[in-house]
C-alpha atoms as a PDB file:
ATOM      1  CA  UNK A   1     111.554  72.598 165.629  1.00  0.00           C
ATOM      2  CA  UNK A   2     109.010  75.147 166.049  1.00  0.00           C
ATOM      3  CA  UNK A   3     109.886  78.444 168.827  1.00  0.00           C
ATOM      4  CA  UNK A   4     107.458  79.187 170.965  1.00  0.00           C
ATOM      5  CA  UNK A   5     106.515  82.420 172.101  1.00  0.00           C
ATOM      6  CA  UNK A   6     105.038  84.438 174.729  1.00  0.00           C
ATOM      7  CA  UNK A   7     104.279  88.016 174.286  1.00  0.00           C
ATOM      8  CA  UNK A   8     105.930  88.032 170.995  1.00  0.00           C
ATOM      9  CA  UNK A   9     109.356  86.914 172.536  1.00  0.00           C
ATOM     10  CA  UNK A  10     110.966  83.406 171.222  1.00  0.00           C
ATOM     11  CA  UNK A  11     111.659  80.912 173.952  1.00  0.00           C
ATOM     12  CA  UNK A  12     114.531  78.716 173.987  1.00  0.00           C
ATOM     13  CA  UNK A  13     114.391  75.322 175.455  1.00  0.00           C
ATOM     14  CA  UNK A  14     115.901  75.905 178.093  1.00  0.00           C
ATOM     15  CA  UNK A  15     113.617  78.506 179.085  1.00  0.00           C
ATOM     16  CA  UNK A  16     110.378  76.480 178.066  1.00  0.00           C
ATOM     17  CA  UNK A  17     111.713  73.618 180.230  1.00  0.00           C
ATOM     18  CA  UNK A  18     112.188  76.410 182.930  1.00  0.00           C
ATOM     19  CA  UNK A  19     108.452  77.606 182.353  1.00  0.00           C
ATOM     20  CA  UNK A  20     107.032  73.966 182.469  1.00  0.00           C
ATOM     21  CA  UNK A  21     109.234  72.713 185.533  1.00  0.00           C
ATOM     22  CA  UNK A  22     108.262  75.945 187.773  1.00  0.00           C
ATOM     23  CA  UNK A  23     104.186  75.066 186.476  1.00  0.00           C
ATOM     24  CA  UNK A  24     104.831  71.559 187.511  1.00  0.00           C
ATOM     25  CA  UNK A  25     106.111  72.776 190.914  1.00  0.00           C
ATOM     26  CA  UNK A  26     103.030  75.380 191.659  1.00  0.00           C
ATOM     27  CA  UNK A  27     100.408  73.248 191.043  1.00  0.00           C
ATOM     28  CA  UNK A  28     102.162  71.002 193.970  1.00  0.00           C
ATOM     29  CA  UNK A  29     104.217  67.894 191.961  1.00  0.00           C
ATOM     30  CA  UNK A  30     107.779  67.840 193.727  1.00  0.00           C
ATOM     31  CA  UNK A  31     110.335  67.202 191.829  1.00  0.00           C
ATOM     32  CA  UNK A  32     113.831  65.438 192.478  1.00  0.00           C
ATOM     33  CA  UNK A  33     117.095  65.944 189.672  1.00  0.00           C
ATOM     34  CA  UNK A  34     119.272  62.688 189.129  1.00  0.00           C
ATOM     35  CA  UNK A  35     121.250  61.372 187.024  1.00  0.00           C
ATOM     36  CA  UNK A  36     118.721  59.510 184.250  1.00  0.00           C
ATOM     37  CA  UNK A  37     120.156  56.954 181.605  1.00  0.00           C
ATOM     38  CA  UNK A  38     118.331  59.439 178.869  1.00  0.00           C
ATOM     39  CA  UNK A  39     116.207  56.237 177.288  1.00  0.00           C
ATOM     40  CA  UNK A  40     113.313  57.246 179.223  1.00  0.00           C
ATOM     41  CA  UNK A  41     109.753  57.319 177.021  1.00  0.00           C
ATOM     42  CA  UNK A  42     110.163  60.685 177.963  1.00  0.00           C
ATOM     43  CA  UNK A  43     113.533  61.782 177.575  1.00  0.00           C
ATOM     44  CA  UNK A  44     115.266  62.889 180.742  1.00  0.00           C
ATOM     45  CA  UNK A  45     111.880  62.436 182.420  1.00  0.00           C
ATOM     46  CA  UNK A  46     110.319  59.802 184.714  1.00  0.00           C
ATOM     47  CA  UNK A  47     107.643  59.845 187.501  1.00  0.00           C
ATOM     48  CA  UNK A  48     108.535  57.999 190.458  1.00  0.00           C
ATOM     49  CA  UNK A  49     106.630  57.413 193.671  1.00  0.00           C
ATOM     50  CA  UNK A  50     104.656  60.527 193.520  1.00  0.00           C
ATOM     51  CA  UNK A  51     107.916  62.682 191.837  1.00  0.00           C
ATOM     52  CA  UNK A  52     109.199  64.171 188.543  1.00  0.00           C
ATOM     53  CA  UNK A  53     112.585  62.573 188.549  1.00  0.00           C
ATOM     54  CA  UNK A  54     114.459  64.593 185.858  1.00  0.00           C
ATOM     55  CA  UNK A  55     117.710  65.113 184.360  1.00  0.00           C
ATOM     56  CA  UNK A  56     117.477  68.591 182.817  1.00  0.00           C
ATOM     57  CA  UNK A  57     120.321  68.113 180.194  1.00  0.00           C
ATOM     58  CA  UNK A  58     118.487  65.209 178.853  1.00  0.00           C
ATOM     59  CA  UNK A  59     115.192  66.636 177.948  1.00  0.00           C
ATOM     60  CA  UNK A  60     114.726  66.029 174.734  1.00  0.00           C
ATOM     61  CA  UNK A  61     111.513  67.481 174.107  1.00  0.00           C
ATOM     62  CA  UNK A  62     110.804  70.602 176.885  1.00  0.00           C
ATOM     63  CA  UNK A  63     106.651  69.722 176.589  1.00  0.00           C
ATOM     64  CA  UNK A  64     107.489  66.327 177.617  1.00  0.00           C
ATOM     65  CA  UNK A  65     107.439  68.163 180.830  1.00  0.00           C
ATOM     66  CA  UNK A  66     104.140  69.123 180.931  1.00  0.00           C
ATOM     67  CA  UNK A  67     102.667  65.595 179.384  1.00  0.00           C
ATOM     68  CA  UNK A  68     104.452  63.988 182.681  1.00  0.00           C
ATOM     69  CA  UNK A  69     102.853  66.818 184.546  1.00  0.00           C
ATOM     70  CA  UNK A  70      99.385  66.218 183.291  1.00  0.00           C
ATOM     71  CA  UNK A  71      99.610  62.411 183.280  1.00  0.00           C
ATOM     72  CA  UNK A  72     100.305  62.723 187.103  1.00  0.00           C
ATOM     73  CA  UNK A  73      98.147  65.827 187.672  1.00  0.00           C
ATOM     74  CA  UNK A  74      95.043  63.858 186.462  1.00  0.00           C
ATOM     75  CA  UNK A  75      95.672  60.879 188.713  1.00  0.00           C
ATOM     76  CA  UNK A  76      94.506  60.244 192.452  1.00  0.00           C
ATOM     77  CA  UNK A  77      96.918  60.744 195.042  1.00  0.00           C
ATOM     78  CA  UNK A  78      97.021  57.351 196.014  1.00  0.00           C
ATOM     79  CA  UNK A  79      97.367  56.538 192.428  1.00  0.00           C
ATOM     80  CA  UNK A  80      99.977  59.265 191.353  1.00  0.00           C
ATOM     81  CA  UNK A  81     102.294  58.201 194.584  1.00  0.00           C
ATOM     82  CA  UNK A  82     102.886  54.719 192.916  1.00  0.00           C
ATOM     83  CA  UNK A  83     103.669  56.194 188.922  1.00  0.00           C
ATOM     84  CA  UNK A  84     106.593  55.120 187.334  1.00  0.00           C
ATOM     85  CA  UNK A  85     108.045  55.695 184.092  1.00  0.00           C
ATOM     86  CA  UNK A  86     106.031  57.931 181.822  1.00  0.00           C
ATOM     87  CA  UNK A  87     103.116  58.375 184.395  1.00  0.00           C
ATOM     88  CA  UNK A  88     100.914  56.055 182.154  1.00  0.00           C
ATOM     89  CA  UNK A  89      99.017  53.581 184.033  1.00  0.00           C
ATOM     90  CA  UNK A  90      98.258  50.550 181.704  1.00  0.00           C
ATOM     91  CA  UNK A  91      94.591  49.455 182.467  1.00  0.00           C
ATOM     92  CA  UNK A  92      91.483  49.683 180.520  1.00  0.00           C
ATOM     93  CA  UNK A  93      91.182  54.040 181.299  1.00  0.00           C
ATOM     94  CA  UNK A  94      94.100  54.210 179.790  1.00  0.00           C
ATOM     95  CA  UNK A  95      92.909  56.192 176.714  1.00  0.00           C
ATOM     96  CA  UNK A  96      90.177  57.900 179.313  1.00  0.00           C
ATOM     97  CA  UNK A  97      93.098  58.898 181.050  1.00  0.00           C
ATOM     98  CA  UNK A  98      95.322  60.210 177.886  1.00  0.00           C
ATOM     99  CA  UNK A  99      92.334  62.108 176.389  1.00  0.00           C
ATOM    100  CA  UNK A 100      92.158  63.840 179.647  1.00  0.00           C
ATOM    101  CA  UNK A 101      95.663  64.424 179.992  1.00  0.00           C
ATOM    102  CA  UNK A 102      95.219  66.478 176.888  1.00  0.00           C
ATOM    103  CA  UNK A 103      92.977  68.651 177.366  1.00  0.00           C
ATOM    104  CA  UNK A 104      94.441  69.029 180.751  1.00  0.00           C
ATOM    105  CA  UNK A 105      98.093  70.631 178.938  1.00  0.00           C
ATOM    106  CA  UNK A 106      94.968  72.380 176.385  1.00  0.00           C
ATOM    107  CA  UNK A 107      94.542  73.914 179.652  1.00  0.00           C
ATOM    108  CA  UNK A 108      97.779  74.599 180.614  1.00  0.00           C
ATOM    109  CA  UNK A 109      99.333  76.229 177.944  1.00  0.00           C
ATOM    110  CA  UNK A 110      96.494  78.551 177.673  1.00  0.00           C
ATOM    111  CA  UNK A 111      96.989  79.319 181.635  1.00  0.00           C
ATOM    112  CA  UNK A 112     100.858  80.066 180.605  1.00  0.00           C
ATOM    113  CA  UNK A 113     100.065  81.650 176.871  1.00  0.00           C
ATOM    114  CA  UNK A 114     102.050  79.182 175.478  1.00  0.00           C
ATOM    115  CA  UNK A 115     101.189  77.267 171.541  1.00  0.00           C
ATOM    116  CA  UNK A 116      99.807  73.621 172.427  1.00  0.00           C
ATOM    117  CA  UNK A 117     101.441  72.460 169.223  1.00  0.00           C
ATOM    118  CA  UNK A 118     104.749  73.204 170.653  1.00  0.00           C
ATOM    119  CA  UNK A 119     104.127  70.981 173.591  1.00  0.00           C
ATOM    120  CA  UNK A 120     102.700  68.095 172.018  1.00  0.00           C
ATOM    121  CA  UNK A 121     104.714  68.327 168.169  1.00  0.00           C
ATOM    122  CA  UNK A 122     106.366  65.139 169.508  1.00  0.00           C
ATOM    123  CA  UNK A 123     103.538  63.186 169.627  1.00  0.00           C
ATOM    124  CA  UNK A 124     103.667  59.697 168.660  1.00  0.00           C
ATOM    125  CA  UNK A 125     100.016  60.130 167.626  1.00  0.00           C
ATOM    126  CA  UNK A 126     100.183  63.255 165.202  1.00  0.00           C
ATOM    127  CA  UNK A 127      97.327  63.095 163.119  1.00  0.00           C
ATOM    128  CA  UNK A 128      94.903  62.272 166.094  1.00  0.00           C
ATOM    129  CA  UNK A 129      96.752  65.325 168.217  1.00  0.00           C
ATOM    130  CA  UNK A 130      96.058  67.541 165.927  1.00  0.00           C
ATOM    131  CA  UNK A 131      92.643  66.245 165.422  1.00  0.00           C
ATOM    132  CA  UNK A 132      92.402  67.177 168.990  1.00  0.00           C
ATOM    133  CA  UNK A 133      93.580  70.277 168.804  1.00  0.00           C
ATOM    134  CA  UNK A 134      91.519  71.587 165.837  1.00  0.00           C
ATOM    135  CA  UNK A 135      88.540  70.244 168.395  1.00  0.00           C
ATOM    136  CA  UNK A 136      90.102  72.264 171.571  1.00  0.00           C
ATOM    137  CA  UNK A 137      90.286  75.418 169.125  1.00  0.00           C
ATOM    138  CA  UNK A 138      86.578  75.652 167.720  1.00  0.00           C
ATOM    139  CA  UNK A 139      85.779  75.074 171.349  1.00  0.00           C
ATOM    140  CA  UNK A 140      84.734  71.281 171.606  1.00  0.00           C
ATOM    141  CA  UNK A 141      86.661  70.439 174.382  1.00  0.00           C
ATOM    142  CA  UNK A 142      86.529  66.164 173.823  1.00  0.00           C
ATOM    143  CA  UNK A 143      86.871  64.937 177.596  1.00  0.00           C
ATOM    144  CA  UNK A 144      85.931  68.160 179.586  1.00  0.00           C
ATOM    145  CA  UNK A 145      83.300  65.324 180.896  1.00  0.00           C
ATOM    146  CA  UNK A 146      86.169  63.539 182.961  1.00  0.00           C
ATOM    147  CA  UNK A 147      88.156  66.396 183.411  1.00  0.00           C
ATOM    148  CA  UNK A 148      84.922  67.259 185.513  1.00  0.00           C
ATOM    149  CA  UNK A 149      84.432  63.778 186.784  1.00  0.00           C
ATOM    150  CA  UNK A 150      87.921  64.469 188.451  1.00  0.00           C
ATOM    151  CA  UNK A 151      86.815  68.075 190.274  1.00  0.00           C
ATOM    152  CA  UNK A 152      89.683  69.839 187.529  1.00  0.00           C
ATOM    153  CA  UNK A 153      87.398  71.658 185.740  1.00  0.00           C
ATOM    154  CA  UNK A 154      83.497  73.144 185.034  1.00  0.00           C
ATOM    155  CA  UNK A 155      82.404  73.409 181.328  1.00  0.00           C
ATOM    156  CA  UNK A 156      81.043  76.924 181.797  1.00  0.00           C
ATOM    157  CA  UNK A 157      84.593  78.113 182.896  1.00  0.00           C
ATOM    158  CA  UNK A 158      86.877  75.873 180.954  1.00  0.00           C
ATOM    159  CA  UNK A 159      89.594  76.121 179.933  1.00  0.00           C
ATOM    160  CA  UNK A 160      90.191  77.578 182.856  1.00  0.00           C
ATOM    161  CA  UNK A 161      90.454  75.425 185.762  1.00  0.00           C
ATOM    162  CA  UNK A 162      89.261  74.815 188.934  1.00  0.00           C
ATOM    163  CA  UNK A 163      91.888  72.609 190.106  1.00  0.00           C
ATOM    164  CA  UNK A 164      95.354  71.664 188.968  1.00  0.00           C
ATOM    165  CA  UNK A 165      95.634  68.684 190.803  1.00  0.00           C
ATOM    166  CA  UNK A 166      93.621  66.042 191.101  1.00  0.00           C
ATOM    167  CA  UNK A 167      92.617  65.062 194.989  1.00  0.00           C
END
């Protein structure tokens, strides 16, 4: 597993989970701990009704906090109050949606000076994350267009954005 670092200091998991779940709460998600079964897609992690539901001890994965975060982030509020599950809605945007979602945590872990590799080194999709990546790092940010589409973010100013959450 790789350590991520900010200012030249290691994190633990504990303290990237930490970093992710106070980001999740600034940008305006609330977020409610239960008890989880720790099968989730995202383990320890599940949107419900508008929420992170998590179960700290059960993170698996601490970026799996901020894909839950983005998948929500980029959705409507009518939209993100209904989530469930992993926070992917299963229509024809889907892949709109996921693209998004990435260069929405691009986004983020610049914001919080944090390695996007480390967040998404669980991907099911490897290859085509790093693909991605590579893209995000030479500066072709693949889906700024609906990250714009959504008022999140401006191409002149990106990857900074102008909004966190979608409204």
């Amino acid at each position: 597993m790789q350590t991520a670092t900010i200012l030249s200091m290691p994190l633990s998991h504990a303290q990237l989970v930490d970093i992710f779940l106070n980001f999740s709460k600034e940008i305006g998600l609330p977020q409610i701990s239960k008890t989880l079964n720790g099968n989730e897609e995202l383990h320890g992690l599940q949107a419900e009704n508008g929420h992170i539901c998590l179960d700290v001890d059960k993170i698996k994965f601490p970026g799996d906090v901020l894909k839950l975060t983005a998948r929500m982030a980029i959705c409507k509020p009518e939209i993100r109050s209904k989530l469930v599950g992993s926070g992917i809605q299963n229509d024809h945007l889907k892949e709109q949606r996921e693209i998004a979602a990435l260069l929405w945590i691009y986004a983020a872990c610049e914001k919080l000076n944090i390695g996007p590799e480390i967040v998404l080194q669980n991907d099911k999709t490897k290859g085509e994350t790093e693909w991605f990546l590579d893209n995000f790092k030479r500066k072709n940010y693949i889906g700024l267009p609906l990250l714009g589409s959504m008022n999140l973010a401006k191409k002149a100013s990106f990857p900074e954005m102008e909004n966190w959450l979608r409204s």
